[in-house]
C-alpha atoms as a PDB file:
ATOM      1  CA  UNK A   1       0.000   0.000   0.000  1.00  0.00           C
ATOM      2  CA  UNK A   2       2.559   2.748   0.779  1.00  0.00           C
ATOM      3  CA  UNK A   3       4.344   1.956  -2.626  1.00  0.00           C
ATOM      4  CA  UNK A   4       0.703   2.495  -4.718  1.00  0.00           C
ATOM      5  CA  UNK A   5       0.265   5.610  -2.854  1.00  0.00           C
ATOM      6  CA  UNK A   6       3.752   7.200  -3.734  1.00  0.00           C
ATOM      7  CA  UNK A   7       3.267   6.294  -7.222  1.00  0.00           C
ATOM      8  CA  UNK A   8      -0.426   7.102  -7.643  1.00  0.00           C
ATOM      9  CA  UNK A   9       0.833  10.881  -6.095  1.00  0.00           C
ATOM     10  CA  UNK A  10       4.256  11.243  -8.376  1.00  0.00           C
ATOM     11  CA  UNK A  11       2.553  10.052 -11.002  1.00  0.00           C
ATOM     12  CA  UNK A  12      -0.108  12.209 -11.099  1.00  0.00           C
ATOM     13  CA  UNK A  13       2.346  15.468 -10.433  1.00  0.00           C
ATOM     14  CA  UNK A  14       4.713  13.908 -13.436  1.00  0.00           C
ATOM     15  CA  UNK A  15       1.563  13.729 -15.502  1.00  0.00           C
ATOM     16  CA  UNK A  16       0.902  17.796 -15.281  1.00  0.00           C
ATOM     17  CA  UNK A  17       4.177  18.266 -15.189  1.00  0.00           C
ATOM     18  CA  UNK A  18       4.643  16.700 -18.802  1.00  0.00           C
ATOM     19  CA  UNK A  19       1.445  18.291 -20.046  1.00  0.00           C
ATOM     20  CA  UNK A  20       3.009  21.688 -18.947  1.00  0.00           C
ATOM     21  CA  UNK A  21       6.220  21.165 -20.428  1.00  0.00           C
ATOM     22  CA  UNK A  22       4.021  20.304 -23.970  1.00  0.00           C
ATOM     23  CA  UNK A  23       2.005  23.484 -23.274  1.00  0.00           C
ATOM     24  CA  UNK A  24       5.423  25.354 -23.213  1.00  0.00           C
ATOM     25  CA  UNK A  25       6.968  23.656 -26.517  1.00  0.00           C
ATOM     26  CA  UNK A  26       4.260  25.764 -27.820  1.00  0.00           C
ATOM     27  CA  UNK A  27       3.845  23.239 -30.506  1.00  0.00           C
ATOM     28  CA  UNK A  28       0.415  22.028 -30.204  1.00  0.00           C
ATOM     29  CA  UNK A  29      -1.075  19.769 -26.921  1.00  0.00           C
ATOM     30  CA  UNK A  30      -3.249  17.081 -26.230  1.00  0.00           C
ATOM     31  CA  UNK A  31      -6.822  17.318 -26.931  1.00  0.00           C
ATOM     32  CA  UNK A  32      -7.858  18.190 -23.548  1.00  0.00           C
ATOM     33  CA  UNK A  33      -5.065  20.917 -22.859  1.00  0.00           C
ATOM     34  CA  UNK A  34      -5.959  22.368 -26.038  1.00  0.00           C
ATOM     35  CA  UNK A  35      -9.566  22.953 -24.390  1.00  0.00           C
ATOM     36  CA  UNK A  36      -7.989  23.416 -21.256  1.00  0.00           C
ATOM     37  CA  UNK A  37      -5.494  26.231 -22.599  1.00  0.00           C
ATOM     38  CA  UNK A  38      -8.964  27.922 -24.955  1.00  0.00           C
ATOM     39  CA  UNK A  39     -10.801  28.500 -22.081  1.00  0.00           C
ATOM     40  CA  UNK A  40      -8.115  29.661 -19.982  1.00  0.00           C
ATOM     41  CA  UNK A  41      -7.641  31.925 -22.580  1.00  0.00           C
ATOM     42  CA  UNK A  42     -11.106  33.361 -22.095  1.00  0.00           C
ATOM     43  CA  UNK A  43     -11.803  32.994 -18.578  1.00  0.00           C
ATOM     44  CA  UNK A  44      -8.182  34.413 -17.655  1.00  0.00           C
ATOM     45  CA  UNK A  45      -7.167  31.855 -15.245  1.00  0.00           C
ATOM     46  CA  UNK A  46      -4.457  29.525 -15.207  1.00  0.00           C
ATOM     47  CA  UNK A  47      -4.707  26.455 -17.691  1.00  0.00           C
ATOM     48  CA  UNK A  48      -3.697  24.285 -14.475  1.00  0.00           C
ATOM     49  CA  UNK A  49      -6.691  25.663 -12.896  1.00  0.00           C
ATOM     50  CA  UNK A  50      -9.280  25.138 -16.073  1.00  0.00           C
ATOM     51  CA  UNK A  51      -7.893  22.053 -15.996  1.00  0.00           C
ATOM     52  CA  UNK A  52      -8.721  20.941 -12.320  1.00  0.00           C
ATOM     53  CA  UNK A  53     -12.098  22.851 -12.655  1.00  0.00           C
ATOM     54  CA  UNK A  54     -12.956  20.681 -16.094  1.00  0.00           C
ATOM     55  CA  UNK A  55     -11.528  16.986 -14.732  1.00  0.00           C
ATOM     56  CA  UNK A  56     -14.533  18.227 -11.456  1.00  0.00           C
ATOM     57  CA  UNK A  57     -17.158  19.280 -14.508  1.00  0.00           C
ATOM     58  CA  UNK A  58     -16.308  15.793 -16.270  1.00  0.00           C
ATOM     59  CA  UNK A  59     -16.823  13.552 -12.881  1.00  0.00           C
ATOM     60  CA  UNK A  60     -20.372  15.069 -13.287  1.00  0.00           C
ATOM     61  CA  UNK A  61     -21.034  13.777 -16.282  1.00  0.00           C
ATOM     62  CA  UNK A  62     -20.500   9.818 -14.026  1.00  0.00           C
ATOM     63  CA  UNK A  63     -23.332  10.771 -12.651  1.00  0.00           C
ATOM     64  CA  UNK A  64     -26.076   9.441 -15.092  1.00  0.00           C
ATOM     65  CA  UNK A  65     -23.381   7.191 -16.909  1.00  0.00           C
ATOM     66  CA  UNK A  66     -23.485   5.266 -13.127  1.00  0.00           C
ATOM     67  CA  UNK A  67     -19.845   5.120 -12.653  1.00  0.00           C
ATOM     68  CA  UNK A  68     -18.021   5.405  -9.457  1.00  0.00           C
ATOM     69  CA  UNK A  69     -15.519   7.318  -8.272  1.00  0.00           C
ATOM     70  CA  UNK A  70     -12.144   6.368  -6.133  1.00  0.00           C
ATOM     71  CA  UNK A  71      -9.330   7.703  -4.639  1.00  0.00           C
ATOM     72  CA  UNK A  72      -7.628   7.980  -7.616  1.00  0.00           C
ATOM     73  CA  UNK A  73     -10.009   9.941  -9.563  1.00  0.00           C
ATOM     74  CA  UNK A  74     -10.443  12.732  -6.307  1.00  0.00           C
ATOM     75  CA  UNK A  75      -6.454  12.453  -6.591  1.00  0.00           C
ATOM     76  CA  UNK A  76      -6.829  13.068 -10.361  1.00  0.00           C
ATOM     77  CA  UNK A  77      -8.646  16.355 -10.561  1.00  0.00           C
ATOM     78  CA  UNK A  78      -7.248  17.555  -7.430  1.00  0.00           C
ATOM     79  CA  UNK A  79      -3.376  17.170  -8.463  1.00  0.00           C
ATOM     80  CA  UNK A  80      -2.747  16.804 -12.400  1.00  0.00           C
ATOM     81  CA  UNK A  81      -4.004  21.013 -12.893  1.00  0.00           C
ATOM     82  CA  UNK A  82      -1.749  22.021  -9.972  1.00  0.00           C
ATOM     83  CA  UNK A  83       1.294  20.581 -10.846  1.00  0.00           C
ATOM     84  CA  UNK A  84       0.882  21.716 -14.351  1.00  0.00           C
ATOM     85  CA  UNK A  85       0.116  25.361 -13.191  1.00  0.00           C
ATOM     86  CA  UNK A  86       3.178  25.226 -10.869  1.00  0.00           C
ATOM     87  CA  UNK A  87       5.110  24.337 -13.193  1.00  0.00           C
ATOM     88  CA  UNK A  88       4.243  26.665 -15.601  1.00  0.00           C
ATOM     89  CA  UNK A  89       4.797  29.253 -13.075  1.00  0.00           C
ATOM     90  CA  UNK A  90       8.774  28.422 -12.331  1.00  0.00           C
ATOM     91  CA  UNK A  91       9.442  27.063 -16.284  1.00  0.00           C
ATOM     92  CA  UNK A  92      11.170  29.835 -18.319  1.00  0.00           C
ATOM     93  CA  UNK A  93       9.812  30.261 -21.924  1.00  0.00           C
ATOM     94  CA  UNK A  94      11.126  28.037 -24.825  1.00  0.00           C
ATOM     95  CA  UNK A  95      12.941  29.393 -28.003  1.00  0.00           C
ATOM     96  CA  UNK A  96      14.198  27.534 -31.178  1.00  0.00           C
ATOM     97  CA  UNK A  97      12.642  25.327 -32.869  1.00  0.00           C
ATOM     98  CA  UNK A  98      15.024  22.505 -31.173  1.00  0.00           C
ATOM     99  CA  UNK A  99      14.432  23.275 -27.843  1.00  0.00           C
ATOM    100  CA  UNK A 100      11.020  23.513 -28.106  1.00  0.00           C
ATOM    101  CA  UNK A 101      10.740  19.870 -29.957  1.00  0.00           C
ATOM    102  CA  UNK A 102      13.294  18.694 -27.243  1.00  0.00           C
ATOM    103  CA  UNK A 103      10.859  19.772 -24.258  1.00  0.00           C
ATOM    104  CA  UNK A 104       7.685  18.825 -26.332  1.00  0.00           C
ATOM    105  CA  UNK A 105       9.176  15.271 -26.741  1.00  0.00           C
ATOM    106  CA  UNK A 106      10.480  15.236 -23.310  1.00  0.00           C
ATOM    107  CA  UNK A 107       6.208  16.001 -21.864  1.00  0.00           C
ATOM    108  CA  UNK A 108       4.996  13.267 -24.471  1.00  0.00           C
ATOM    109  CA  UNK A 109       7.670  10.831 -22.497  1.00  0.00           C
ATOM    110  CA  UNK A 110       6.938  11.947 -18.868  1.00  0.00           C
ATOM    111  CA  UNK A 111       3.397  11.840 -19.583  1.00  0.00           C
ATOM    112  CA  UNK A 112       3.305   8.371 -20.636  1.00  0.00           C
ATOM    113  CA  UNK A 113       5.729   7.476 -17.347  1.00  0.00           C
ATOM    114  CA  UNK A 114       3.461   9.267 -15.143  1.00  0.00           C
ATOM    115  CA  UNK A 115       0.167   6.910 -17.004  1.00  0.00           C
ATOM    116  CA  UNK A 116       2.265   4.313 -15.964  1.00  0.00           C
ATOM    117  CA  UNK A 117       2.959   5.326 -12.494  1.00  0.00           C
ATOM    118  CA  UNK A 118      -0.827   6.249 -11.702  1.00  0.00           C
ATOM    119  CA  UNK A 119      -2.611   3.580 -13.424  1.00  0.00           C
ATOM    120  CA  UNK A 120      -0.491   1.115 -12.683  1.00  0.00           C
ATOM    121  CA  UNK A 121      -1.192   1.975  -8.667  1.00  0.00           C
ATOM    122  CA  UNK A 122      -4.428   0.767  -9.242  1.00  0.00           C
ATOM    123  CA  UNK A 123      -6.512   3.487  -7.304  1.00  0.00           C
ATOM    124  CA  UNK A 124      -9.404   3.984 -10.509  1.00  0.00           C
ATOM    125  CA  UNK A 125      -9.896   5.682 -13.531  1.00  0.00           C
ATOM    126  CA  UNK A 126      -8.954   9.439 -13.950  1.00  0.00           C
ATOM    127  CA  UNK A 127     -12.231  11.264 -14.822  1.00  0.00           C
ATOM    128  CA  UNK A 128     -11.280  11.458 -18.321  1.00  0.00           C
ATOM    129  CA  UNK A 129     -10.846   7.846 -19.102  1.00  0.00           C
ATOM    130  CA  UNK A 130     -13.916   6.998 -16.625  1.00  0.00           C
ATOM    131  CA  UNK A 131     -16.273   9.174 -19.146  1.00  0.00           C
ATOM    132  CA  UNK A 132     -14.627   6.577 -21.718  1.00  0.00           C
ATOM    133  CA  UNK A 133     -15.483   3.465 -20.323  1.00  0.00           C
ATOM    134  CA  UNK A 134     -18.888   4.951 -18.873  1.00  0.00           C
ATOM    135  CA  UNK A 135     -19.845   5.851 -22.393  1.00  0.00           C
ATOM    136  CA  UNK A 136     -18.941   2.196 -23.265  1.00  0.00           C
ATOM    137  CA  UNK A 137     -20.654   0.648 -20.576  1.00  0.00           C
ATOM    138  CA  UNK A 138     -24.134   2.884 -21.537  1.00  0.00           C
ATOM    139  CA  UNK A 139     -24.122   3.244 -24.907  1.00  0.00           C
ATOM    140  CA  UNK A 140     -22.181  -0.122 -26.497  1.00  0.00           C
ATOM    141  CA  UNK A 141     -19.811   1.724 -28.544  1.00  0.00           C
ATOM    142  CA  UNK A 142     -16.438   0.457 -28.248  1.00  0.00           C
ATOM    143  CA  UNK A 143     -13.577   2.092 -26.117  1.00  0.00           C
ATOM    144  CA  UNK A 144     -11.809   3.665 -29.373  1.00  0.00           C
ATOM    145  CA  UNK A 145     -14.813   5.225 -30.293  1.00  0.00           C
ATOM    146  CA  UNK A 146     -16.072   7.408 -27.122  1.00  0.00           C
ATOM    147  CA  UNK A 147     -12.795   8.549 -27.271  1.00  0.00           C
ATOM    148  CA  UNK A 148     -12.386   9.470 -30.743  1.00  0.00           C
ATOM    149  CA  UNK A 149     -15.244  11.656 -30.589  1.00  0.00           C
ATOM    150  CA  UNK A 150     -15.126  12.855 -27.069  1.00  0.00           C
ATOM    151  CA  UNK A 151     -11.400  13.626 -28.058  1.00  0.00           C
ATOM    152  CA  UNK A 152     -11.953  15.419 -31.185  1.00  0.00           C
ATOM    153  CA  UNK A 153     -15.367  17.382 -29.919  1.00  0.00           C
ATOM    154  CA  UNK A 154     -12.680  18.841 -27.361  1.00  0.00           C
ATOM    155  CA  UNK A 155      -9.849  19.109 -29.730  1.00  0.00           C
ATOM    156  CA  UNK A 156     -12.373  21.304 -31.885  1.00  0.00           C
ATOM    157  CA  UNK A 157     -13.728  23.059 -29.507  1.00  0.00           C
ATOM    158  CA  UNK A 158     -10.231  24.117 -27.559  1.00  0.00           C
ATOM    159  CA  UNK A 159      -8.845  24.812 -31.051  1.00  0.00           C
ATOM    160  CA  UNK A 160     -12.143  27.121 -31.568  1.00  0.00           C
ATOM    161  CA  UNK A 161     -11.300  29.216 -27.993  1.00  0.00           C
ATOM    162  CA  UNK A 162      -7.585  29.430 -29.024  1.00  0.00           C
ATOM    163  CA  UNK A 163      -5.782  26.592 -27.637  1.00  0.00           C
ATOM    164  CA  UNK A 164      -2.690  25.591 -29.890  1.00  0.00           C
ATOM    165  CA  UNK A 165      -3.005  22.679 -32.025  1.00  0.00           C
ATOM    166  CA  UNK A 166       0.024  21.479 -34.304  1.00  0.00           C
ATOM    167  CA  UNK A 167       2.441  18.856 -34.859  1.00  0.00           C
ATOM    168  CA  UNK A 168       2.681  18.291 -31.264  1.00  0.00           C
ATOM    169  CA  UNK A 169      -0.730  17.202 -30.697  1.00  0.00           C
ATOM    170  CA  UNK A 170      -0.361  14.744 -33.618  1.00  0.00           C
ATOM    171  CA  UNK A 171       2.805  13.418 -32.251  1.00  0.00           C
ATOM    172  CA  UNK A 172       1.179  12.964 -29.148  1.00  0.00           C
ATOM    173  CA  UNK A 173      -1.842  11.274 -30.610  1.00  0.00           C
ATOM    174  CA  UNK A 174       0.612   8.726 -32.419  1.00  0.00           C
ATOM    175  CA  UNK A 175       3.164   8.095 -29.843  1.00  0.00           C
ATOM    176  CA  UNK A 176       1.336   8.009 -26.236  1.00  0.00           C
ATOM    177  CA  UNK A 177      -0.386   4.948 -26.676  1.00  0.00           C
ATOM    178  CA  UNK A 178       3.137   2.417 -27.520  1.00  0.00           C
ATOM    179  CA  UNK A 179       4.665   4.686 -24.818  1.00  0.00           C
ATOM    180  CA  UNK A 180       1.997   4.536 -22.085  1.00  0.00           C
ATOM    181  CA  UNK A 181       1.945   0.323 -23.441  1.00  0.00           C
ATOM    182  CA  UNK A 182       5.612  -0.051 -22.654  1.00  0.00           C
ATOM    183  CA  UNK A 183       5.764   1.265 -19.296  1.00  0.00           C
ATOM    184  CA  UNK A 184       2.123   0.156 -17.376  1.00  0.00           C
ATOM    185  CA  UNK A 185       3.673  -3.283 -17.346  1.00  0.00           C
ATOM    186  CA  UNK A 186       6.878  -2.279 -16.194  1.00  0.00           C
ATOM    187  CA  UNK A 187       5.075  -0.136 -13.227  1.00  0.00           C
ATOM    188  CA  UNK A 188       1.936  -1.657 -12.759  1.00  0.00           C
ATOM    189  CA  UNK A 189       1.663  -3.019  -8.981  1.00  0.00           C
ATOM    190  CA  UNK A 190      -0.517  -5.460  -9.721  1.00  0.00           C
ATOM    191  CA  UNK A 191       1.681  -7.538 -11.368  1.00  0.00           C
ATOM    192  CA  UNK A 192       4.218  -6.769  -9.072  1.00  0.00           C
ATOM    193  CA  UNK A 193       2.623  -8.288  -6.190  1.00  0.00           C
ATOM    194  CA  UNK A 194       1.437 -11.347  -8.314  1.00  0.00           C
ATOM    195  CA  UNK A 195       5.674 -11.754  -9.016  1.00  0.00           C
ATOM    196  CA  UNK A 196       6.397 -11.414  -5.587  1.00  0.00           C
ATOM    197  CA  UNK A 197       4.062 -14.335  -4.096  1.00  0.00           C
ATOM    198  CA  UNK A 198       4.718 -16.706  -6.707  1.00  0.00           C
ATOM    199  CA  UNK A 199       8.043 -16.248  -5.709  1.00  0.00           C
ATOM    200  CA  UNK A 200       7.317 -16.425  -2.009  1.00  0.00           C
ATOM    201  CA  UNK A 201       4.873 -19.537  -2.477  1.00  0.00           C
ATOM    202  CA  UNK A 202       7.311 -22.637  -2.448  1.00  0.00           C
ATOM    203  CA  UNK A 203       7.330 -25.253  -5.450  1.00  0.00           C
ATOM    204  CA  UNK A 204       5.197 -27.891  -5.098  1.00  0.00           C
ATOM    205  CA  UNK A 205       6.549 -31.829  -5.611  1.00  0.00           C
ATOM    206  CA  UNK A 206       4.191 -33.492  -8.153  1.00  0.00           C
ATOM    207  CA  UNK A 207       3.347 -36.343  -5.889  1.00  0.00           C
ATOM    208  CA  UNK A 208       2.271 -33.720  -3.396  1.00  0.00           C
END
């Protein structure tokens, strides 16, 4: 238990802190920090914030999908936004085209380490992927699906409001999934426990 907890909390933080290092390639974002960043824009508060205040607006929408909320979903909305907002605060601005593919490649790679990490501590669903599978459990369309168009109704609408859309939001479309895929089974804890009793369980004789 105190090793899920660690890594449900540093993965979380790592998570905002790779979405604000994408926000600051200035290259284009995911599909929800494009939204994230268009509002901001609008409202004038930080995108950290926005993005706190919209993971609490999309737990709402569990409500009449029937899903349920854990630890790691309060831990979600709570943490992701606030990292990413601190970290915006104490980042200086990126210039070059270099750098700024350098630190938009470096927030694709810490965000799939921080999946990983939080996921793989088994404490539920972030609100995002909860509206996912709640769509899937209600409606029957597969998982690909409710997020395809949840994804690009966001994308559209952030990219409306002002949020930046480029080649970094492509790249991170085409390389989080392999990325997030290679590390949940180096990280997740539920295989790690399954390891350690088989190894703790002694071999059995075959007349036994």
């Amino acid at each position: 238990m105190p090793r899920r907890v660690v890594q449900l909390f540093l993965g979380l933080f790592l998570y905002g802190a790779g979405c604000a290092l994408t926000v600051q390639a200035g290259l284009g974002n995911d599909p929800w920090t494009v939204f994230a960043q268009g509002l901001s824009i609008h409202i004038g508060i930080g995108i950290g914030w926005v993005a706190n205040l919209l993971g609490f607006l999309v737990l709402l929408l569990w409500i009449p999908l029937r899903q349920k909320p854990r630890v790691g979903t309060i831990a979600n909305i709570l943490l992701v936004g606030t990292s990413m907002q601190v970290v915006l605060w104490v980042m200086p601005p990126v210039t070059g085209l270099l750098a700024q593919l350098g630190v938009l490649l470096g927030g694709i790679l810490l965000v799939a380490l921080a999946s990983g990490l939080y996921i793989g501590a088994r404490f539920g669903a972030g609100p995002r992927d909860g509206l996912m599978t709640g769509l899937n459990a209600r409606l029957g369309w597969p998982i690909w699906v409710c997020r395809a168009v949840v994804e690009l109704t966001v994308l559209a609408a952030g990219w409306a409001l002002g949020g930046t859309v480029g080649i970094g939001t492509v790249l991170f479309a085409v390389l989080i999934g392999p990325l997030v895929h290679a590390a949940l089974p180096l990280l997740d804890t539920g295989r790690v426990s399954a390891s350690a009793a088989d190894t703790a369980t002694p071999a059995r004789s075959p007349r036994s």
